[in-house]
C-alpha atoms as a PDB file:
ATOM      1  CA  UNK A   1      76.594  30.233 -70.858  1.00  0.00           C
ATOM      2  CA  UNK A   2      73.659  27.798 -70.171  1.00  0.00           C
ATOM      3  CA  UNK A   3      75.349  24.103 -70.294  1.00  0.00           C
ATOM      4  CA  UNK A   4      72.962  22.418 -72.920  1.00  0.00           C
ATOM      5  CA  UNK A   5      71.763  18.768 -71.414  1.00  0.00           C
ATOM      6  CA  UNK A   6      71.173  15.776 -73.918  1.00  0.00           C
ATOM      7  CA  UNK A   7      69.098  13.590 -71.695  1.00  0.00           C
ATOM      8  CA  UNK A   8      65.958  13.038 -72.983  1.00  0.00           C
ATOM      9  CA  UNK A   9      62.490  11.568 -71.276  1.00  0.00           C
ATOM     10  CA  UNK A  10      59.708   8.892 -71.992  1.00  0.00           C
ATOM     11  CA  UNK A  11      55.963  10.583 -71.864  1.00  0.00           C
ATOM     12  CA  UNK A  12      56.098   9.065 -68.088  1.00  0.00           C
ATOM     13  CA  UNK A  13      59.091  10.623 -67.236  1.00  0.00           C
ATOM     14  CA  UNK A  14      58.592  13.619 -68.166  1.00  0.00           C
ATOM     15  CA  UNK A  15      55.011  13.942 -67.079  1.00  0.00           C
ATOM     16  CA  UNK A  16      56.666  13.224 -63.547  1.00  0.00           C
ATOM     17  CA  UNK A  17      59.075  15.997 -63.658  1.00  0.00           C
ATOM     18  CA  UNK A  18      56.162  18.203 -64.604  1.00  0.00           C
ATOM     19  CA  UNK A  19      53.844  16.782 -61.998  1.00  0.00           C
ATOM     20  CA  UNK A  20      50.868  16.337 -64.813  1.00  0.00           C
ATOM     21  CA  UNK A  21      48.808  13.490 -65.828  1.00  0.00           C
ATOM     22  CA  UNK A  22      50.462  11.294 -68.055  1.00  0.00           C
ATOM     23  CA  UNK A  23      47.140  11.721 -70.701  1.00  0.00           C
ATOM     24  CA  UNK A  24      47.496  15.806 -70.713  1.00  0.00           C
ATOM     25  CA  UNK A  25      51.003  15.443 -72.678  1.00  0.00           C
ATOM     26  CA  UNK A  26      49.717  13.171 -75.075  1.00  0.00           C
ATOM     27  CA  UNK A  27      46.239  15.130 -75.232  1.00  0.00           C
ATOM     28  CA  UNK A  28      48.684  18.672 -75.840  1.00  0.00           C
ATOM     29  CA  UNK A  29      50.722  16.306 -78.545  1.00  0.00           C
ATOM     30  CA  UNK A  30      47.385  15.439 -79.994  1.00  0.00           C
ATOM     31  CA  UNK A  31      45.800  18.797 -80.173  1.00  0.00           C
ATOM     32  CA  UNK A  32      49.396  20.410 -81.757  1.00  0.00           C
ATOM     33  CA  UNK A  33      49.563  22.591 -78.824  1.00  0.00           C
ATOM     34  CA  UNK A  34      52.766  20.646 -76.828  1.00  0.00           C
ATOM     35  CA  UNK A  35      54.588  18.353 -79.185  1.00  0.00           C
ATOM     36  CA  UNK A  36      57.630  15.923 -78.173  1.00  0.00           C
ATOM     37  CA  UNK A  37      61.259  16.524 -79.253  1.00  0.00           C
ATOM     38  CA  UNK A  38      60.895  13.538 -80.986  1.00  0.00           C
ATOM     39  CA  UNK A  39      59.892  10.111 -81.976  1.00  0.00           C
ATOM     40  CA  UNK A  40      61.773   7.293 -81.535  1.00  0.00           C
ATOM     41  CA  UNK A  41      62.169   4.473 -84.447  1.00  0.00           C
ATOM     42  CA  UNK A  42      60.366   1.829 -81.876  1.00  0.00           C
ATOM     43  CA  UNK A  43      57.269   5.017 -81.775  1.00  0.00           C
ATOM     44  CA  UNK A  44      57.756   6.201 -78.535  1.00  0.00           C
ATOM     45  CA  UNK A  45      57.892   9.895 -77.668  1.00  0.00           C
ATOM     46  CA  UNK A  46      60.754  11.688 -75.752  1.00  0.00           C
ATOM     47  CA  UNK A  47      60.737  14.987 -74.535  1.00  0.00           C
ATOM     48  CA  UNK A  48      64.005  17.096 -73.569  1.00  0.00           C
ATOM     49  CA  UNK A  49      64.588  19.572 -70.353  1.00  0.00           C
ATOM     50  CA  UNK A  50      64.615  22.611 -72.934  1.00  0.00           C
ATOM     51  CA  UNK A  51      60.829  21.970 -73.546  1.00  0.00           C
ATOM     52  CA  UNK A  52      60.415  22.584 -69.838  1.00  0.00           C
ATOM     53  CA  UNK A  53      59.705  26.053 -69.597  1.00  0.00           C
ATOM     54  CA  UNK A  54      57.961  25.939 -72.454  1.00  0.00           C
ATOM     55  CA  UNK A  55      55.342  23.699 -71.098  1.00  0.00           C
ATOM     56  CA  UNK A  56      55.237  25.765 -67.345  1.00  0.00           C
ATOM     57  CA  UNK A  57      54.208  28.559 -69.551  1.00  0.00           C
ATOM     58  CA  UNK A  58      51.559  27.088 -71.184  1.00  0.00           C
ATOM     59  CA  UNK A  59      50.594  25.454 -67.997  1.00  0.00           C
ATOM     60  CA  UNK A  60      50.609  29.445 -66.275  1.00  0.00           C
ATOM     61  CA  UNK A  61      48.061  30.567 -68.880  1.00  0.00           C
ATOM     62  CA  UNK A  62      45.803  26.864 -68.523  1.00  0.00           C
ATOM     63  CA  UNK A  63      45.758  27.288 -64.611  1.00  0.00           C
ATOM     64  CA  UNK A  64      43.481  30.949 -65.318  1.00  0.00           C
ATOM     65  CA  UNK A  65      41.292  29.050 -67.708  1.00  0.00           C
ATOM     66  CA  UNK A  66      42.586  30.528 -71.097  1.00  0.00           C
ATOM     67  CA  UNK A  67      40.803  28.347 -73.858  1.00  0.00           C
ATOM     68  CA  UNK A  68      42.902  26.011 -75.871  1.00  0.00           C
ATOM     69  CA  UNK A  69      42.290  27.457 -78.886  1.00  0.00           C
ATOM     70  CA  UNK A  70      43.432  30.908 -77.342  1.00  0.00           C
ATOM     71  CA  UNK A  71      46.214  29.495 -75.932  1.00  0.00           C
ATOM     72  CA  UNK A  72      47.441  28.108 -79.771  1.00  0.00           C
ATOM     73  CA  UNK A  73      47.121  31.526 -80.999  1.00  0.00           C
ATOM     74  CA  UNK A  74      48.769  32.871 -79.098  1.00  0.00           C
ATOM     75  CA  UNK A  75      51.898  30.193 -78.477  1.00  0.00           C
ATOM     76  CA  UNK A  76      52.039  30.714 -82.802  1.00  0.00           C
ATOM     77  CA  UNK A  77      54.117  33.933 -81.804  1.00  0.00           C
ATOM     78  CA  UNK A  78      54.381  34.840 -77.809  1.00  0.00           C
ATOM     79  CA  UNK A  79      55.066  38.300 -77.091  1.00  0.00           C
ATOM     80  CA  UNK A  80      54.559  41.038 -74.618  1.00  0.00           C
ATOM     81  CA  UNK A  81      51.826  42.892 -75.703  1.00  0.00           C
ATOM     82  CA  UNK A  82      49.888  39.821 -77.066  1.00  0.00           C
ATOM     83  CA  UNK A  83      50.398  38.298 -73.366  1.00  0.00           C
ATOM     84  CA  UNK A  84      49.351  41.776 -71.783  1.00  0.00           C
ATOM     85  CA  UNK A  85      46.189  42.111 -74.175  1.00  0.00           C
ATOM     86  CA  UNK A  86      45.441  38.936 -73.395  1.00  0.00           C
ATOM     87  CA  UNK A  87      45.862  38.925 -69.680  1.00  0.00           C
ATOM     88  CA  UNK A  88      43.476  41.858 -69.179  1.00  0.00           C
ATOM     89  CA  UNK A  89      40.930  40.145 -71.355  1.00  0.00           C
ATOM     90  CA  UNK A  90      41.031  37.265 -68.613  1.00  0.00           C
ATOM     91  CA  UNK A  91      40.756  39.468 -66.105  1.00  0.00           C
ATOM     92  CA  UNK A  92      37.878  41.172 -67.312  1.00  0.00           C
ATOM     93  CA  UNK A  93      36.068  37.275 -67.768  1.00  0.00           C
ATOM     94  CA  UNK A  94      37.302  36.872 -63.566  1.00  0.00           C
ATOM     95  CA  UNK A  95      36.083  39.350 -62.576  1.00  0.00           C
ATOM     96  CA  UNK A  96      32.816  38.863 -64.077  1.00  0.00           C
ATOM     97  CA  UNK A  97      33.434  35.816 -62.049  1.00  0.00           C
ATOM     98  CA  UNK A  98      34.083  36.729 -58.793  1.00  0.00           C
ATOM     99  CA  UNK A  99      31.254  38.970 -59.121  1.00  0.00           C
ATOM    100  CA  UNK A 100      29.083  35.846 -59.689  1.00  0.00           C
ATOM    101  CA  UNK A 101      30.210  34.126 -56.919  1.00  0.00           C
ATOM    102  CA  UNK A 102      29.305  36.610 -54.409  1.00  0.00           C
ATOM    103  CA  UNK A 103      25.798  37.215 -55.505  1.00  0.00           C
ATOM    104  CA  UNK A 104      25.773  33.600 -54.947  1.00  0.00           C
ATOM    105  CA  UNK A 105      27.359  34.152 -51.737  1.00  0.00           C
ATOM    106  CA  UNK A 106      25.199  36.926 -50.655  1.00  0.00           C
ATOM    107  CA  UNK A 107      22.392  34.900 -51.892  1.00  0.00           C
ATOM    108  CA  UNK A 108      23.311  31.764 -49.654  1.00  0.00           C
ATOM    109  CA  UNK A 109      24.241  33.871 -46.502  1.00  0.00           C
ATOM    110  CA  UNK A 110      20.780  35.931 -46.747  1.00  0.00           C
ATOM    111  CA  UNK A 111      19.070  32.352 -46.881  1.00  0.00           C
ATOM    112  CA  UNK A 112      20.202  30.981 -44.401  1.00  0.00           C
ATOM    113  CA  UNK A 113      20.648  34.311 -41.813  1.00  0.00           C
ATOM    114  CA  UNK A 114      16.139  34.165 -42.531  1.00  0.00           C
ATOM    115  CA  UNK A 115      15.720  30.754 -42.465  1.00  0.00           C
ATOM    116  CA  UNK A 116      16.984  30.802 -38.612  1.00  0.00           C
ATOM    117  CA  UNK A 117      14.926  34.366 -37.977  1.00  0.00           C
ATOM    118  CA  UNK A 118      11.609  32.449 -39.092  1.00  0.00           C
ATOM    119  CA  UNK A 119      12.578  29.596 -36.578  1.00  0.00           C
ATOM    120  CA  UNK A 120      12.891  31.456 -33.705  1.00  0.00           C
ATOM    121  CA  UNK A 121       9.552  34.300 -34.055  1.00  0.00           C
ATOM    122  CA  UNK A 122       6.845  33.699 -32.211  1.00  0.00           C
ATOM    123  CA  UNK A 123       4.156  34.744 -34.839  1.00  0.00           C
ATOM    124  CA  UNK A 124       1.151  36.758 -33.827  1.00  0.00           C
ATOM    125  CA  UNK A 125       3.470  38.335 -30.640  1.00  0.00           C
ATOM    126  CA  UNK A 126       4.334  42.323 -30.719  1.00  0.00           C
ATOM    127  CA  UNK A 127       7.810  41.887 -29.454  1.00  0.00           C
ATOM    128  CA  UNK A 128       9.915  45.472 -28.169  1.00  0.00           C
ATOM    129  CA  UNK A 129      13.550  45.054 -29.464  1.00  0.00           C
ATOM    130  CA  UNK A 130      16.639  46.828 -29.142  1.00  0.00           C
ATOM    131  CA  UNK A 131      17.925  47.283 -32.608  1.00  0.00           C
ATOM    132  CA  UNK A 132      21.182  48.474 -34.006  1.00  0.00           C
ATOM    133  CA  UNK A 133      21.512  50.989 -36.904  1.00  0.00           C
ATOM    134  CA  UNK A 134      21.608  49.640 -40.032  1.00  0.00           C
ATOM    135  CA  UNK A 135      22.113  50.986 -43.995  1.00  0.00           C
ATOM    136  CA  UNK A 136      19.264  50.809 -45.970  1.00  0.00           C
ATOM    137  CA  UNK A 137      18.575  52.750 -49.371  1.00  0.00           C
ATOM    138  CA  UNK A 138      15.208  53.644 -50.286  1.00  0.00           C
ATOM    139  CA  UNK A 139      13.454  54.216 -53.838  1.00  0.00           C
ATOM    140  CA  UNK A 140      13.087  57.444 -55.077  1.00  0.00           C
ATOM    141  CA  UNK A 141       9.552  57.269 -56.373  1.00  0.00           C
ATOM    142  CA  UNK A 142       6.863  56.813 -53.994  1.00  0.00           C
ATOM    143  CA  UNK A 143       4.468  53.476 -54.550  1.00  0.00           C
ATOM    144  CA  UNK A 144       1.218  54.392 -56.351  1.00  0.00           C
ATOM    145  CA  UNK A 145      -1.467  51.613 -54.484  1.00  0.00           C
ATOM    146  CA  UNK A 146      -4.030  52.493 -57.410  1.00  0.00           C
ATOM    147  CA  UNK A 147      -1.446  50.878 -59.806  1.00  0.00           C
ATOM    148  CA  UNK A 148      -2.168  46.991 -60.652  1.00  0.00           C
ATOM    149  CA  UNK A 149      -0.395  44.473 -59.180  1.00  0.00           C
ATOM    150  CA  UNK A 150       1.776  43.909 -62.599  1.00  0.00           C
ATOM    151  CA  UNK A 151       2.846  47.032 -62.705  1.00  0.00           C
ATOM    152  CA  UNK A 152       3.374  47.582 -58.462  1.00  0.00           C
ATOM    153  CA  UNK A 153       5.482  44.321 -59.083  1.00  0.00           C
ATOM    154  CA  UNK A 154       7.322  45.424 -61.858  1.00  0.00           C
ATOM    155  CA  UNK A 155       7.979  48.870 -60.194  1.00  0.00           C
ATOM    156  CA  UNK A 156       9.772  46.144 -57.239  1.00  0.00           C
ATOM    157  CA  UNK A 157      12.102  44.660 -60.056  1.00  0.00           C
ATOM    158  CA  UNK A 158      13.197  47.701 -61.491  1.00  0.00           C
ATOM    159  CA  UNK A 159      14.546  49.045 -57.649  1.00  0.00           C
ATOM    160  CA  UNK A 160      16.275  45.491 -57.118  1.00  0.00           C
ATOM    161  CA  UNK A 161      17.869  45.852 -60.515  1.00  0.00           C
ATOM    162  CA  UNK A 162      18.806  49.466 -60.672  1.00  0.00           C
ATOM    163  CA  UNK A 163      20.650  49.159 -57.221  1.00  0.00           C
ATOM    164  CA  UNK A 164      22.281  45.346 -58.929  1.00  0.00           C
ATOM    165  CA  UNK A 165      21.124  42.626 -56.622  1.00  0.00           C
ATOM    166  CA  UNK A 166      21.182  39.585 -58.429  1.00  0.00           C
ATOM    167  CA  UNK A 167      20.450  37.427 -55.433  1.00  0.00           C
ATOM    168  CA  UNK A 168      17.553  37.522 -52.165  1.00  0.00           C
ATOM    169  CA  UNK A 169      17.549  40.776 -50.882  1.00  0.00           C
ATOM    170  CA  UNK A 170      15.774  42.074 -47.529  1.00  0.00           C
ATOM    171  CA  UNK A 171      13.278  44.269 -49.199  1.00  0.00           C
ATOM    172  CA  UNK A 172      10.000  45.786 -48.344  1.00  0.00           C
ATOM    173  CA  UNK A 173       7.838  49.045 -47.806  1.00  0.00           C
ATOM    174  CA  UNK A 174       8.515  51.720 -45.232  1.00  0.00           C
ATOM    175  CA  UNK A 175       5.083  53.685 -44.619  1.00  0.00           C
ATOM    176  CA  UNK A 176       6.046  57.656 -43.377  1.00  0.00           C
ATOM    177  CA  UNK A 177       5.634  58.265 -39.684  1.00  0.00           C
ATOM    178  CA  UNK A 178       4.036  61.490 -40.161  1.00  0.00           C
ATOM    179  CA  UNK A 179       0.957  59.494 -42.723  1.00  0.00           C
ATOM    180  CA  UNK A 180       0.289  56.624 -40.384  1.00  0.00           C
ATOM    181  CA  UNK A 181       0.332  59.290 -37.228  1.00  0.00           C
ATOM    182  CA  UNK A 182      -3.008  61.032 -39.192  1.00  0.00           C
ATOM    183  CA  UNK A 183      -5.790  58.421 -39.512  1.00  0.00           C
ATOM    184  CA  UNK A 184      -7.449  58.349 -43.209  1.00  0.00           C
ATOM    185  CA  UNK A 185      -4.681  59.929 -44.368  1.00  0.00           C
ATOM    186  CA  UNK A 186      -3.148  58.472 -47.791  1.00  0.00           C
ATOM    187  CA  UNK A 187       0.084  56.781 -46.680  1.00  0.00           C
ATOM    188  CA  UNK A 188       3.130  57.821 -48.012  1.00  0.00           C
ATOM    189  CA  UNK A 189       5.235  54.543 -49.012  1.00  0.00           C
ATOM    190  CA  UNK A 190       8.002  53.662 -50.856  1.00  0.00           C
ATOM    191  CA  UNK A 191      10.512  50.586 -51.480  1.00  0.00           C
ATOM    192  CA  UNK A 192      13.602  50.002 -49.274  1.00  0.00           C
ATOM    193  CA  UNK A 193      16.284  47.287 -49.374  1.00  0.00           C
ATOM    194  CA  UNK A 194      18.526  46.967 -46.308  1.00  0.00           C
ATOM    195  CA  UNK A 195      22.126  47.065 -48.572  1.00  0.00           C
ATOM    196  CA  UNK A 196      25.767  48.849 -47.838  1.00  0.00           C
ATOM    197  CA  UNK A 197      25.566  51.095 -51.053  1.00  0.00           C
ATOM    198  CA  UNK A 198      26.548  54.397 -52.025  1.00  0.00           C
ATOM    199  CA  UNK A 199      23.109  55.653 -51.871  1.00  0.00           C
ATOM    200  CA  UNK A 200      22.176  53.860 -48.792  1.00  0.00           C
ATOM    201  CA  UNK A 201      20.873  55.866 -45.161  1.00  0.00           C
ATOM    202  CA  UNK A 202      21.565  54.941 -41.983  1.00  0.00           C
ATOM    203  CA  UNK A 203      18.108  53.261 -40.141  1.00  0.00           C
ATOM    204  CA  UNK A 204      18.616  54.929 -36.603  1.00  0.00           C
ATOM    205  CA  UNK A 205      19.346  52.213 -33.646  1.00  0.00           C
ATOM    206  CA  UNK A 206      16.214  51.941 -31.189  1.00  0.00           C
ATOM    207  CA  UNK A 207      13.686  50.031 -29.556  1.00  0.00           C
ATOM    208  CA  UNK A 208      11.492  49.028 -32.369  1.00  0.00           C
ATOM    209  CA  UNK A 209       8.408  47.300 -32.094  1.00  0.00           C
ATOM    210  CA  UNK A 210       8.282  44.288 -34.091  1.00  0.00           C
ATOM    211  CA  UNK A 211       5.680  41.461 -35.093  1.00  0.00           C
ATOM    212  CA  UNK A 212       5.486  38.601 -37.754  1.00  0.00           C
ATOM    213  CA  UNK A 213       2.773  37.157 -39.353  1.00  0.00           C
ATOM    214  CA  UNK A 214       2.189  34.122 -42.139  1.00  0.00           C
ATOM    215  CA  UNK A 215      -0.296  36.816 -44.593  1.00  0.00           C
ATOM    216  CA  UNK A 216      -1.228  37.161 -48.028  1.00  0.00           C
ATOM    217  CA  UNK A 217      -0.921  40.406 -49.425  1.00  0.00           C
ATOM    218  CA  UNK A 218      -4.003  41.422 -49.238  1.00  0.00           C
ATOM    219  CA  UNK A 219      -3.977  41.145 -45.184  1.00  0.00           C
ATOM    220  CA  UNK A 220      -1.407  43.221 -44.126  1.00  0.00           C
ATOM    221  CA  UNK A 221      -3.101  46.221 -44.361  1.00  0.00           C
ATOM    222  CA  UNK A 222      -5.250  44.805 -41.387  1.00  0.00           C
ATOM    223  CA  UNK A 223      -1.989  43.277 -39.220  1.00  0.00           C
ATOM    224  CA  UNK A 224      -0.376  47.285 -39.456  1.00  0.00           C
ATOM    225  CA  UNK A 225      -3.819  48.648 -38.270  1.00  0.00           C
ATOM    226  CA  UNK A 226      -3.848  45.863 -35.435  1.00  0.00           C
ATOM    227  CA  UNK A 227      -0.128  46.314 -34.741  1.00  0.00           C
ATOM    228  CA  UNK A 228      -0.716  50.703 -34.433  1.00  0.00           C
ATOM    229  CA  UNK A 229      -3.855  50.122 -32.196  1.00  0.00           C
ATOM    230  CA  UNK A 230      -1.830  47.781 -29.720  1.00  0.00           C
ATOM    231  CA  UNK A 231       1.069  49.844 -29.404  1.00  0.00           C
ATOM    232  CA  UNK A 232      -1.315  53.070 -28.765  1.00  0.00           C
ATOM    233  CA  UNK A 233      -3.344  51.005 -26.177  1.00  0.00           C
ATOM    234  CA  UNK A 234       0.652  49.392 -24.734  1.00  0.00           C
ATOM    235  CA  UNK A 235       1.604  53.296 -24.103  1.00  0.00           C
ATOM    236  CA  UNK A 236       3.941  53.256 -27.027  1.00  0.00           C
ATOM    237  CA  UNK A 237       4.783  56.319 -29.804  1.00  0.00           C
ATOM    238  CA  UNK A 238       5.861  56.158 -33.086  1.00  0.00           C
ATOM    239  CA  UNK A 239       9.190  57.125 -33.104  1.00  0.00           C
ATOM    240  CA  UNK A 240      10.213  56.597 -36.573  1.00  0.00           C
ATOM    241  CA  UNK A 241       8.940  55.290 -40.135  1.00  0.00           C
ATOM    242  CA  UNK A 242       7.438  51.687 -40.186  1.00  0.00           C
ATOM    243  CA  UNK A 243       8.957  48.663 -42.217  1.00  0.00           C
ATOM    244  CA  UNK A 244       7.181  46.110 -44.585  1.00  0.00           C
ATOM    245  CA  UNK A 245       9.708  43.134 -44.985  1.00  0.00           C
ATOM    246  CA  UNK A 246       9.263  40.367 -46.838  1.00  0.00           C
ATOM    247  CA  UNK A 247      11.091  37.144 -45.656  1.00  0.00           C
ATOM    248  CA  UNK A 248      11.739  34.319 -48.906  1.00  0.00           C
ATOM    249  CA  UNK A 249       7.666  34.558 -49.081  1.00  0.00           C
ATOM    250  CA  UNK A 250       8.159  31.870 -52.445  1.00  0.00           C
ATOM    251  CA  UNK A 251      11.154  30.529 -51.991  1.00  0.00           C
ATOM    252  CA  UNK A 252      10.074  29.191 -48.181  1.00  0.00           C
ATOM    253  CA  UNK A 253       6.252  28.436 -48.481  1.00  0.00           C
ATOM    254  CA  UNK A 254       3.847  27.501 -51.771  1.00  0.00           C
ATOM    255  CA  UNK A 255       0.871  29.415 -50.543  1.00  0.00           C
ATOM    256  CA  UNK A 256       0.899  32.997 -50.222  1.00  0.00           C
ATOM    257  CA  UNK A 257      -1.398  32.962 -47.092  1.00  0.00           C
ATOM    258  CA  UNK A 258       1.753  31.143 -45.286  1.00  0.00           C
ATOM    259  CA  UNK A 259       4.253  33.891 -46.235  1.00  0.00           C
ATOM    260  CA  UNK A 260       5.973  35.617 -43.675  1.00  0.00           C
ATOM    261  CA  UNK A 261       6.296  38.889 -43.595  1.00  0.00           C
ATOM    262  CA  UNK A 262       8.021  40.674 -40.872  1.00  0.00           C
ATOM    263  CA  UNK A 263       6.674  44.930 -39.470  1.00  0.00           C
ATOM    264  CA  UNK A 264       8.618  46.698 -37.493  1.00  0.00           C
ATOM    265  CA  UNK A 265       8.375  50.298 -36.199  1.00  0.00           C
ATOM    266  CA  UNK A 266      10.658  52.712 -34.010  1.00  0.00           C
ATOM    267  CA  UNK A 267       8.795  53.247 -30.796  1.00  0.00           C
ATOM    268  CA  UNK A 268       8.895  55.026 -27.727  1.00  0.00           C
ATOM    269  CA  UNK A 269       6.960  55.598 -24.260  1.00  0.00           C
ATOM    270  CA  UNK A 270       4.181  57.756 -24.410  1.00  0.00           C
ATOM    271  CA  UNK A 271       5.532  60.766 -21.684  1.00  0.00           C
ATOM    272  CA  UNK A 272       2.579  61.226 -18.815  1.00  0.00           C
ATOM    273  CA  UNK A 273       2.723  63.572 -16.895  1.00  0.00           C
ATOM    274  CA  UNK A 274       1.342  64.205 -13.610  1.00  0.00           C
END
């Protein structure tokens, strides 16, 4: 039998015992959501240990950001399905959160992983790198060039959406071997995002030929012609399908001739033999 105890406790007090701001009792008494015991005739509060519990359970629901006027509601008549209803509700709303945070995360660490690439390229300089294999997912229409530029751009969004990035994603064009192999032959190119999904294909690990340059759009067609001619004349083979990446291009420079976009292509030694 649970020994009932008569001592009762001043707002102070009893905001001590529950390790709370003084203010959030009398707030709760304000709002009608935690009322006092009582009211002494000088017109001071008191509160008594059975209102303990009472308040840790309000306090449970506060600390997972329930709304006040959810909380009333619900403290009107508490009960085990109301509280399990409710619970999953919440945990719909966090998860909606913790989703939010890491696109924001994602968004933060991509920043700042291609703010320190662009620092250390030299631009203009075909550089032969060792690169591991990496999951990218490509789109599964292939870009129509004769399109406009609104509708090639909105053809962009509609990948980045469809696959849900929300934040900066390290996205391009990929341009078929086989095309760029036959000059004057229409190049084959579609969309690719370098993302861990479901859909996603392994880019093989390789030396890769790899150059950046500060371009508008409307000049990389001439840096990939320049970048296939110097590997031909260097001894080098295509050995794979050649990336288009675009690095922050708005978010890091205000004119669109000092974007930086990064190429790279698998390559190999041409074999000679004697």
């Amino acid at each position: 039998m649970k020994k009932k105890n008569n001592k009762t406790f001043s707002t102070g007090e009893f905001a001590k015992l529950l390790e709370v701001n003084k203010d959030t009792l009398l707030y709760y008494d304000k709002i009608d959501l935690f009322k006092p015991a009582g009211i002494y005739d000088n017109g001071y509060r008191y509160y008594t240990f059975e209102q303990f519990d009472h308040f840790m359970a309000i306090q449970s629901l506060r600390t997972v950001e329930l709304p006040i006027k959810e909380l009333k509601s619900y403290f009107d008549e508490p009960n085990a399905s109301s509280l399990q209803q409710l619970a999953m509700e919440q945990q719909e709303k966090v998860a909606k959160e913790i989703q939010k945070l890491q696109d924001i995360q994602f968004f933060l660490e991509r920043t700042v992983a291609l703010t320190k690439e662009m620092e250390q390229v030299p631009y203009g300089e075909v550089m032969i790198k060792q690169l591991p294999a990496e999951l990218v997912v490509y789109s599964m229409e292939k870009i129509d060039w004769s399109d406009s530029m609104e509708a090639l751009y909105e053809h962009s969004m509609q990948f980045i959406k469809q696959l849900g990035v929300k934040g900066l994603a390290a996205n391009g064009v990929v341009y078929e071997k086989d095309a760029l192999l036959h000059e004057g032959s229409e190049h084959v190119s579609r969309l690719f995002c370098r993302l861990d999904a479901p859909t996603a294909q392994t880019k093989p690990a390789g030396l890769y030929a790899i150059v950046y340059q500060k371009v508008g759009y409307e000049e990389i067609p001439e840096v990939l012609h320049q970048l296939l001619t110097y590997l031909q004349e260097e001894g080098w083979a295509l050995d794979g399908d050649l990336y288009e990446e675009y690095l922050l291009h708005s978010l890091s420079a205000k004119e669109e001739k000092d974007y930086t976009t990064k190429i790279s292509v698998k390559v190999k030694p041409t074999l000679i033999y004697y």
